[in-house]
N, C-alpha and C. Protein backbone atom coordinates (compact mmCIF):
# COMPACT_ATOMS: atom_id res chain seq x y z
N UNK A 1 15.82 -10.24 2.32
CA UNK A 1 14.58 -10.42 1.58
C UNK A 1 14.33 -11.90 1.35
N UNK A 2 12.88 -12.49 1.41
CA UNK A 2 12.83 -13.79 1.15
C UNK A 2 12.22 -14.13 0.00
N UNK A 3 11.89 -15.47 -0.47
CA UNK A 3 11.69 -15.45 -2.04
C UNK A 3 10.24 -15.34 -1.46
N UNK A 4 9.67 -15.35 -2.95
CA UNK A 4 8.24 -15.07 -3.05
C UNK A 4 7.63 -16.54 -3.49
N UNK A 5 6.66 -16.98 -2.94
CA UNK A 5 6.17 -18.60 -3.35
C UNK A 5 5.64 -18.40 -4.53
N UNK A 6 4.60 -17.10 -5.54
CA UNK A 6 4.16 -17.30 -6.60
C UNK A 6 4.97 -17.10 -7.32
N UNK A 7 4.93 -17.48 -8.70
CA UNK A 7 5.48 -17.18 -9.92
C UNK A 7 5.30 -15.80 -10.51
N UNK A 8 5.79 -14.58 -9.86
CA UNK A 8 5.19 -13.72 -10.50
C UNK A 8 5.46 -12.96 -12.36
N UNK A 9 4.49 -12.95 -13.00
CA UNK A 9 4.99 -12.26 -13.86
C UNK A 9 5.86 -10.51 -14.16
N UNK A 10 6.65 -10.30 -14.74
CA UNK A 10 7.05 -9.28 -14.43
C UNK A 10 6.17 -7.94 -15.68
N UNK A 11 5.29 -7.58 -14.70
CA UNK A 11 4.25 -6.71 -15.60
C UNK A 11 4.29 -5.22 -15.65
N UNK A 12 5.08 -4.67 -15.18
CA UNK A 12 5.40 -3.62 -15.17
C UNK A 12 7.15 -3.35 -15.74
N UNK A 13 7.24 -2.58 -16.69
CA UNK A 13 8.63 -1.96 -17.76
C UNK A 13 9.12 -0.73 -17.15
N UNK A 14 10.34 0.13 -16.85
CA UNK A 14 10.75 0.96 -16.67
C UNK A 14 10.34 1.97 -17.58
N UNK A 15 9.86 3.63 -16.92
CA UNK A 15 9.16 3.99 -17.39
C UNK A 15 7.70 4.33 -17.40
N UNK A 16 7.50 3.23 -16.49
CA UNK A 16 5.78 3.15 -15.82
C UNK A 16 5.62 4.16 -15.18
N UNK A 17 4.41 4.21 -14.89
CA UNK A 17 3.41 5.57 -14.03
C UNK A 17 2.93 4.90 -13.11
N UNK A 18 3.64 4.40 -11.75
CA UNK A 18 2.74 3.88 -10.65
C UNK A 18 1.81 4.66 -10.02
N UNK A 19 0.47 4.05 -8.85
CA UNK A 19 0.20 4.93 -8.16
C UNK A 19 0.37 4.36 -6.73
N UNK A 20 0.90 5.59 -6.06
CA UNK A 20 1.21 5.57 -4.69
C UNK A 20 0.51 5.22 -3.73
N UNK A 21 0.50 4.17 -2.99
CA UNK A 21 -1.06 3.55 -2.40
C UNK A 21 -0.63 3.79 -1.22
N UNK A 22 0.48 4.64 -0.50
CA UNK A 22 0.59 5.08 1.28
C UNK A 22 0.24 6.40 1.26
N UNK A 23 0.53 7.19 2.12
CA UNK A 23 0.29 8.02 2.96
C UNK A 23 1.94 9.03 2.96
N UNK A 24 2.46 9.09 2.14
CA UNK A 24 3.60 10.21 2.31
C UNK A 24 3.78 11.34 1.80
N UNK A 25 2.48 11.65 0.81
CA UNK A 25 2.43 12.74 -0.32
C UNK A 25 2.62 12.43 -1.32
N UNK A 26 3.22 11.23 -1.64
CA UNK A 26 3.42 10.80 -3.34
C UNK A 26 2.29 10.93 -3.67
N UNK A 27 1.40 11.11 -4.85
CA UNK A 27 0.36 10.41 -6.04
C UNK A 27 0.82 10.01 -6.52
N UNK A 28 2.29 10.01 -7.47
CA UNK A 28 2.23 9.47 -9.23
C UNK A 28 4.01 8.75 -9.03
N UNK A 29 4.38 7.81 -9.14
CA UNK A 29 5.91 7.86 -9.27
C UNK A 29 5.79 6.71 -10.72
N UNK A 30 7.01 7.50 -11.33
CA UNK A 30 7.85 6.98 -12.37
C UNK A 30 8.74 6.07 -11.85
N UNK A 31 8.58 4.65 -12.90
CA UNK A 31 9.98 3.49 -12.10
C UNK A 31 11.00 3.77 -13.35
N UNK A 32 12.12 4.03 -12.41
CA UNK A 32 13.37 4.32 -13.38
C UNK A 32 14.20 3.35 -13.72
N UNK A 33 14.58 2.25 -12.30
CA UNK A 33 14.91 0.83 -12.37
C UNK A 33 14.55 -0.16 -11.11
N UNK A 34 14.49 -1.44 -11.35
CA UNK A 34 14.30 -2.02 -10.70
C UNK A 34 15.66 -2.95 -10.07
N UNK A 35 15.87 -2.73 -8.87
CA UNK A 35 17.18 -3.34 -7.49
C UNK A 35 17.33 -4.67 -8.19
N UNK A 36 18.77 -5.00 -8.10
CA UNK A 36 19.29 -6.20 -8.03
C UNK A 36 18.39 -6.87 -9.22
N UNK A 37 18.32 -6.77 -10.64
CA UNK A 37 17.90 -7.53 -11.53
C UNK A 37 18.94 -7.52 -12.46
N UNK A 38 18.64 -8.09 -13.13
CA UNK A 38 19.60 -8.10 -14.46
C UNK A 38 18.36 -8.19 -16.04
N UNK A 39 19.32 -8.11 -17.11
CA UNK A 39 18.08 -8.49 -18.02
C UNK A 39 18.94 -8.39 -19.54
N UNK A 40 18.62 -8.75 -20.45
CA UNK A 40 19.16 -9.11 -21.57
C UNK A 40 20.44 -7.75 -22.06
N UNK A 41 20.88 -7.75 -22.79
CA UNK A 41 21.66 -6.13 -23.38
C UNK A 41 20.34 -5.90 -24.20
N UNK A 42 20.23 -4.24 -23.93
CA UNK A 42 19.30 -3.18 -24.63
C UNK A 42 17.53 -3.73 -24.41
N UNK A 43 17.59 -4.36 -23.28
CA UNK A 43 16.24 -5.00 -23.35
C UNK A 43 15.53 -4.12 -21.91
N UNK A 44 14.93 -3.74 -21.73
CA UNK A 44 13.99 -2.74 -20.83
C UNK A 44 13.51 -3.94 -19.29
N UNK A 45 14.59 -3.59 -18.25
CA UNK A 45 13.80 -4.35 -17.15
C UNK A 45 12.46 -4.40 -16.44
N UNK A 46 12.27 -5.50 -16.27
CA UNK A 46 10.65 -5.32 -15.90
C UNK A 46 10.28 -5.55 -14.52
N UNK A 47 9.04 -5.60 -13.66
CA UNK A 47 9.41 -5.44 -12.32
C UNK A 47 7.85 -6.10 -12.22
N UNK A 48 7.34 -7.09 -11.03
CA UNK A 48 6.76 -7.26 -10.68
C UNK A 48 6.12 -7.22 -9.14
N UNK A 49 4.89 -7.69 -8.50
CA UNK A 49 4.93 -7.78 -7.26
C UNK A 49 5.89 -8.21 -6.80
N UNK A 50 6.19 -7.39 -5.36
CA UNK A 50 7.09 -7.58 -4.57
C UNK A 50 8.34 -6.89 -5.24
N UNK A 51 8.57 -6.61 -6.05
CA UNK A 51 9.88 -6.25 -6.53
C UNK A 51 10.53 -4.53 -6.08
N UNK A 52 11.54 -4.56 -5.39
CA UNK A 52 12.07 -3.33 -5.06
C UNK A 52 12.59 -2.67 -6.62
N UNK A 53 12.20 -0.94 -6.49
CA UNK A 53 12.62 -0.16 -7.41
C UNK A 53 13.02 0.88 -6.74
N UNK A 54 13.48 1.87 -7.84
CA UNK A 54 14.00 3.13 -7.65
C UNK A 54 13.40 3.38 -8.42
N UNK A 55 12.37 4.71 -7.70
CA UNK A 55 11.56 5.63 -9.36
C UNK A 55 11.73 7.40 -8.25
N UNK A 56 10.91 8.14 -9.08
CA UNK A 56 11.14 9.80 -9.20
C UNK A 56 9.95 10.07 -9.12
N UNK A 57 9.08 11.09 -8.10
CA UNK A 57 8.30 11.45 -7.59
C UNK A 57 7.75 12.58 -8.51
N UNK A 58 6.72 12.24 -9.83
CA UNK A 58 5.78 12.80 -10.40
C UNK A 58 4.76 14.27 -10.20
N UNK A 59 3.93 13.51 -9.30
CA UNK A 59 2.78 13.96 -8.65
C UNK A 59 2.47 13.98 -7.56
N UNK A 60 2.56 14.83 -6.51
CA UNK A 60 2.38 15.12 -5.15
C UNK A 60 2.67 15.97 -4.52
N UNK A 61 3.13 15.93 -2.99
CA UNK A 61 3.13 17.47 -1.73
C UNK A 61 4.22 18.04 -2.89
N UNK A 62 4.44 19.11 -2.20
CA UNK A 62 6.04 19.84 -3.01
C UNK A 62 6.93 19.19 -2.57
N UNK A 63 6.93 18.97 -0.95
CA UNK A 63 7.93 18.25 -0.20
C UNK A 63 8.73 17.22 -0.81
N UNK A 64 7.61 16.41 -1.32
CA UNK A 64 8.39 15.32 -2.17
C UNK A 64 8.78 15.14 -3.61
N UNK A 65 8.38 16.29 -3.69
CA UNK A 65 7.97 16.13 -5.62
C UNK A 65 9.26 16.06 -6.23
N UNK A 66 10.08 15.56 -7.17
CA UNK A 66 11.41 15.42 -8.07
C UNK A 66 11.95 15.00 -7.04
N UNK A 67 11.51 14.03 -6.04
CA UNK A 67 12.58 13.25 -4.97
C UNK A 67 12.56 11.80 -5.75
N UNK A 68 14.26 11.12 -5.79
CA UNK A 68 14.46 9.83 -5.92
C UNK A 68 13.90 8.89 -4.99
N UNK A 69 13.00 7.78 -5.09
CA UNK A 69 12.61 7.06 -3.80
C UNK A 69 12.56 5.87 -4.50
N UNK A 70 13.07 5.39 -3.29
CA UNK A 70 13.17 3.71 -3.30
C UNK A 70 11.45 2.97 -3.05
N UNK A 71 10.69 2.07 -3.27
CA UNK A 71 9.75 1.50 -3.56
C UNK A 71 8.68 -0.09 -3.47
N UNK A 72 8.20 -0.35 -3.11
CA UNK A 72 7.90 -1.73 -3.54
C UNK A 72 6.68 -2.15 -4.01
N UNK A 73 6.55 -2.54 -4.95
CA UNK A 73 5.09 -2.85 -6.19
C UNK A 73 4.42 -3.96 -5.20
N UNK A 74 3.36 -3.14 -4.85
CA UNK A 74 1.98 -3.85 -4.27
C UNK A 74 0.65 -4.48 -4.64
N UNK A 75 0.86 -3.91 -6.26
CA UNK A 75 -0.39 -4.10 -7.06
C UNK A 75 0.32 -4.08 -8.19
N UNK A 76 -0.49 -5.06 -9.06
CA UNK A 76 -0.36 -4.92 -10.69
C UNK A 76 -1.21 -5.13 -11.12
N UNK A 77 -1.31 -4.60 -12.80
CA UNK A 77 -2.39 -5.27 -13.41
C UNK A 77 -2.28 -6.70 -14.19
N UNK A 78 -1.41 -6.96 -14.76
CA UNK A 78 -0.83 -7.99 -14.81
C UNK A 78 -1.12 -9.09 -14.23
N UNK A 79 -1.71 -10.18 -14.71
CA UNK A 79 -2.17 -10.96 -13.59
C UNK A 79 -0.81 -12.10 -13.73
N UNK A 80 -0.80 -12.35 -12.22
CA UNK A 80 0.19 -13.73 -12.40
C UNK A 80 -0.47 -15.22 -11.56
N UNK A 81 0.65 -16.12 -11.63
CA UNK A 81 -0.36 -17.66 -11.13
C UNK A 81 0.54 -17.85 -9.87
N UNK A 82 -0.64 -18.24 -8.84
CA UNK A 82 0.12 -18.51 -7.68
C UNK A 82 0.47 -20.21 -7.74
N UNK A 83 0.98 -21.43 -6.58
CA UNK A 83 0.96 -22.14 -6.53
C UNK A 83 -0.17 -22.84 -6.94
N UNK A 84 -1.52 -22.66 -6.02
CA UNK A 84 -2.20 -23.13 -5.98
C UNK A 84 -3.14 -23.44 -7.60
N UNK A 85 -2.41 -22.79 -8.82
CA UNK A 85 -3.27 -22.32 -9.88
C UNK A 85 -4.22 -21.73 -10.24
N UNK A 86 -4.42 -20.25 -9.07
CA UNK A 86 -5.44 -19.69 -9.15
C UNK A 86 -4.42 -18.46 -9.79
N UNK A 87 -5.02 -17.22 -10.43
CA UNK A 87 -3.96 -16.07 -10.89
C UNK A 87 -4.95 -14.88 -10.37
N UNK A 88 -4.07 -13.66 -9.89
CA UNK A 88 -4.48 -12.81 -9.91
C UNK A 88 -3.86 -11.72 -10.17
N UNK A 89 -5.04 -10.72 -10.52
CA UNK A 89 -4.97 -9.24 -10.69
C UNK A 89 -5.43 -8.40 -10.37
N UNK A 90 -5.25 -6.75 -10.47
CA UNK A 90 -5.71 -6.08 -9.60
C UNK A 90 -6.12 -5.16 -10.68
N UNK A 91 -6.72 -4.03 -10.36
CA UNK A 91 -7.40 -2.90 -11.18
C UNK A 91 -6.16 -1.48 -11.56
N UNK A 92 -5.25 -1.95 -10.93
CA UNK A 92 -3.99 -0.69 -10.98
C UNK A 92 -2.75 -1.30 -10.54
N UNK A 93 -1.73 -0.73 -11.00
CA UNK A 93 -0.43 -0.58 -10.57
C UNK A 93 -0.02 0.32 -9.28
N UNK A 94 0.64 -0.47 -8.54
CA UNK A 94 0.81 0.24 -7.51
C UNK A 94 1.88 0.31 -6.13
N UNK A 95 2.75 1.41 -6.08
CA UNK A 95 3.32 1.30 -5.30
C UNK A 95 3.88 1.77 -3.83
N UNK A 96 4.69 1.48 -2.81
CA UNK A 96 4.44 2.08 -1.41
C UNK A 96 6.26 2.22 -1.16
N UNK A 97 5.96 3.47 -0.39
CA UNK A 97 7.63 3.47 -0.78
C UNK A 97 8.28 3.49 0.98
N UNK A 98 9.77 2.92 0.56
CA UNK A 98 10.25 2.39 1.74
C UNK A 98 11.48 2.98 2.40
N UNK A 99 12.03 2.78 2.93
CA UNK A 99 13.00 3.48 3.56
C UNK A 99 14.13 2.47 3.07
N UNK A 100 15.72 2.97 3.55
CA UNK A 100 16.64 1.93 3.16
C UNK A 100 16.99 0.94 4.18
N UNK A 101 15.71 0.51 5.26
CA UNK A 101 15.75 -0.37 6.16
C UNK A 101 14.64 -0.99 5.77
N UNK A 102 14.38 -0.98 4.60
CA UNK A 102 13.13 -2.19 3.80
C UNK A 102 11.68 -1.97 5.09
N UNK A 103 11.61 -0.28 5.64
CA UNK A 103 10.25 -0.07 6.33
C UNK A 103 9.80 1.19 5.78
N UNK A 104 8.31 0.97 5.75
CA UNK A 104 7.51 1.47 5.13
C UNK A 104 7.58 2.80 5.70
N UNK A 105 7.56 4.11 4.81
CA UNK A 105 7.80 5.34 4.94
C UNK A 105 6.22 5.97 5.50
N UNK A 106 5.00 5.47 5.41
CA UNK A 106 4.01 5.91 5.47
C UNK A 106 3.81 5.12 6.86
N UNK A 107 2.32 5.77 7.34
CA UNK A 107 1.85 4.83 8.34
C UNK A 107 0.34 4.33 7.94
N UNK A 108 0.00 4.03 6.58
CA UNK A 108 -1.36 3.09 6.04
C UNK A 108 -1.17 2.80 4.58
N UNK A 109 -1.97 2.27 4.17
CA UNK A 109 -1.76 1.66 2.75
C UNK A 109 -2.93 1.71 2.57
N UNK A 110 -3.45 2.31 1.38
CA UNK A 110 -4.97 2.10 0.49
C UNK A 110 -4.79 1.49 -0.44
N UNK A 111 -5.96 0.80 0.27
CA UNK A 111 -6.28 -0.42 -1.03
C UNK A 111 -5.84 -1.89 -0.49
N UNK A 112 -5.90 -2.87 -1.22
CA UNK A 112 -5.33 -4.04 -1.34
C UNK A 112 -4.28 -4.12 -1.30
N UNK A 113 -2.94 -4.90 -0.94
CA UNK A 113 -1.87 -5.68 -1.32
C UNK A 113 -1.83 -7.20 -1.60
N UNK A 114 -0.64 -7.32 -2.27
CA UNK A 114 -0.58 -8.57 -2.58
C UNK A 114 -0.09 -9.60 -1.18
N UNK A 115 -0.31 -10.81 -1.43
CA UNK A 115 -0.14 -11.66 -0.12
C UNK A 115 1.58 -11.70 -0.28
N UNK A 116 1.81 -12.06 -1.29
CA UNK A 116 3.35 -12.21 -1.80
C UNK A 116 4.53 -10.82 -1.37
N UNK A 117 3.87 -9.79 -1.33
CA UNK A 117 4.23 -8.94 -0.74
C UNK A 117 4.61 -8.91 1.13
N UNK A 118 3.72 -9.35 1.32
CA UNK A 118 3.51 -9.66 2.88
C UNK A 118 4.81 -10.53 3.41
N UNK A 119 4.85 -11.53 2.88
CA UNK A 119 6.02 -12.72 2.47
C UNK A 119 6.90 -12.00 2.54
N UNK A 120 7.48 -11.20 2.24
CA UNK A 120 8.52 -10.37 1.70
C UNK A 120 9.02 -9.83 2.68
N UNK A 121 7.62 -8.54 2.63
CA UNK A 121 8.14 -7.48 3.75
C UNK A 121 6.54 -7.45 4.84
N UNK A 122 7.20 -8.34 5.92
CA UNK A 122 5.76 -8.28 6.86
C UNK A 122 5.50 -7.05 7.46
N UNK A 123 6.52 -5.99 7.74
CA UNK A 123 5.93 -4.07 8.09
C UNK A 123 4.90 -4.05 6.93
N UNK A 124 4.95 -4.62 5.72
CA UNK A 124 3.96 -3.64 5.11
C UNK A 124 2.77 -4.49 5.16
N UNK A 125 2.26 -5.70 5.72
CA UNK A 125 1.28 -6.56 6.47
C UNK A 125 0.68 -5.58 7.60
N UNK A 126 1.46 -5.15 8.33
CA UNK A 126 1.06 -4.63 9.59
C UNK A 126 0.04 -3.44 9.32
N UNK A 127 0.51 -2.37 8.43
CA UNK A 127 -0.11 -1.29 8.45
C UNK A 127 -1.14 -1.37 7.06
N UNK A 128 -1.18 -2.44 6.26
CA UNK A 128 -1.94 -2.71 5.31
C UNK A 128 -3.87 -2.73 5.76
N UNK A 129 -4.49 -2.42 4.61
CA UNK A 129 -6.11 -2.28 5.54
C UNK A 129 -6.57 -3.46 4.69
N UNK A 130 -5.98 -3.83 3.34
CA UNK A 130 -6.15 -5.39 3.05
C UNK A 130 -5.46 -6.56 2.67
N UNK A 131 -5.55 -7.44 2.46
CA UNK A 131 -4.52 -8.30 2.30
C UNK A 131 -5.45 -9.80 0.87
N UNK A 132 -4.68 -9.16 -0.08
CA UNK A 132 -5.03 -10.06 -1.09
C UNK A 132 -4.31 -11.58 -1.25
């Protein structure tokens, strides 16, 4: 994984209600934790763009429904500041979930992603329909 050039804020808490912006049957996933972070004792980790999670499949096919899936936050509402000092945000939280070869389980993405995302993981550039 490579770093991310913006500063992102971490705007999303464990516990959240993402929405599923691919194509695998998810609608709704719960983030349970977020990969490789750390965070104070008794303090609730938080997760921003680009950030890999593990959440639990809410709302969707049956196929998937009460499945553990691994994740990566494509959208927030949360706005954060890039280099350049411009910040952005999006209208929802949102996430696309991945396989354990960091590739995208779906074959499209609705909606926007973040550019910082792209950075990250360029499969999910490829099949993305925008690029924020």
């Amino acid at each position: 994984m490579k770093a991310i050039s913006a500063n992102v804020t971490r705007g999303v808490e464990s516990g959240s209600f993402l929405k599923c912006a691919d194509n695998t049957g998810a609608q709704i996933v719960q983030l349970i934790t977020v990969k490789s972070t750390h965070s104070v004792r008794r303090r609730r980790t938080g997760a921003g763009v680009g950030a890999v999670i593990v959440g639990t499949v809410k709302k969707g096919d049956v196929k998937i429904r009460h499945e553990v899936v691994t994740g990566v936050i494509v959208r927030q509402r949360k706005e954060y500041r890039r280099p350049n000092g411009m910040r952005v945000k999006f209208e929802d939280n949102a996430v696309v979930l991945i396989n354990e070869r960091m590739e995208p389980r779906g074959t499209e993405i609705k909606g926007p992603i973040a550019k910082e995302v792209v950075e990250r993981f360029s499969a999910l550039g490829k099949i993305a329909s925008t690029i924020v």
